[in-house]
C-alpha atoms as a PDB file:
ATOM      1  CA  UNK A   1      11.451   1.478   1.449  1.00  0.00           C
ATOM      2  CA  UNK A   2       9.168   2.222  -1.865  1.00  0.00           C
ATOM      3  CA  UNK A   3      10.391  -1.622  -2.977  1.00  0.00           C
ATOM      4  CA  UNK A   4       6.775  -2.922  -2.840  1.00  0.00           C
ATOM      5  CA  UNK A   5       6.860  -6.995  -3.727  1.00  0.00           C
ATOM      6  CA  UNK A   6       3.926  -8.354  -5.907  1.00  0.00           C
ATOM      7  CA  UNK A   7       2.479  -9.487  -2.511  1.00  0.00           C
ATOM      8  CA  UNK A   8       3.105  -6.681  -0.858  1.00  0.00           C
ATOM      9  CA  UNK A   9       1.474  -4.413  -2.839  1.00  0.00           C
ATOM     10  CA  UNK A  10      -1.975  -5.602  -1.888  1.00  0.00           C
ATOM     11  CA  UNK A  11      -1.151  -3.870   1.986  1.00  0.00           C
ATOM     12  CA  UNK A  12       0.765  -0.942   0.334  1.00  0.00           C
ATOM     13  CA  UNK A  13      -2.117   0.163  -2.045  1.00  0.00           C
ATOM     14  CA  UNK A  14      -4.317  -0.668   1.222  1.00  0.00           C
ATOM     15  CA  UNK A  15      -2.416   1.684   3.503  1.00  0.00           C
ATOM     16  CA  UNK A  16      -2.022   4.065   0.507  1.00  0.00           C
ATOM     17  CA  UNK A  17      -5.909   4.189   0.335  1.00  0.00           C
ATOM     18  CA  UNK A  18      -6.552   4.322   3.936  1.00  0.00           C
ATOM     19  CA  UNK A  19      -4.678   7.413   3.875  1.00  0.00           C
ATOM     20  CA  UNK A  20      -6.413   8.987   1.576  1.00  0.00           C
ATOM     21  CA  UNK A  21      -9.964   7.888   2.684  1.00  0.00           C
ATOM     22  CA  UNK A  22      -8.882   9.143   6.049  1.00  0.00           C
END
């Protein structure tokens, strides 16, 4: 699902992140 809600986006850009960090 690439729907991301206003709230949701917080943990989407998170897990986004953590994969590129990682």
């Amino acid at each position: 699902q690439l729907t991301a809600l206003p709230g949701d986006r917080s943990k989407a850009e998170k897990t986004f992140h953590q994969c590129v960090t990682t």
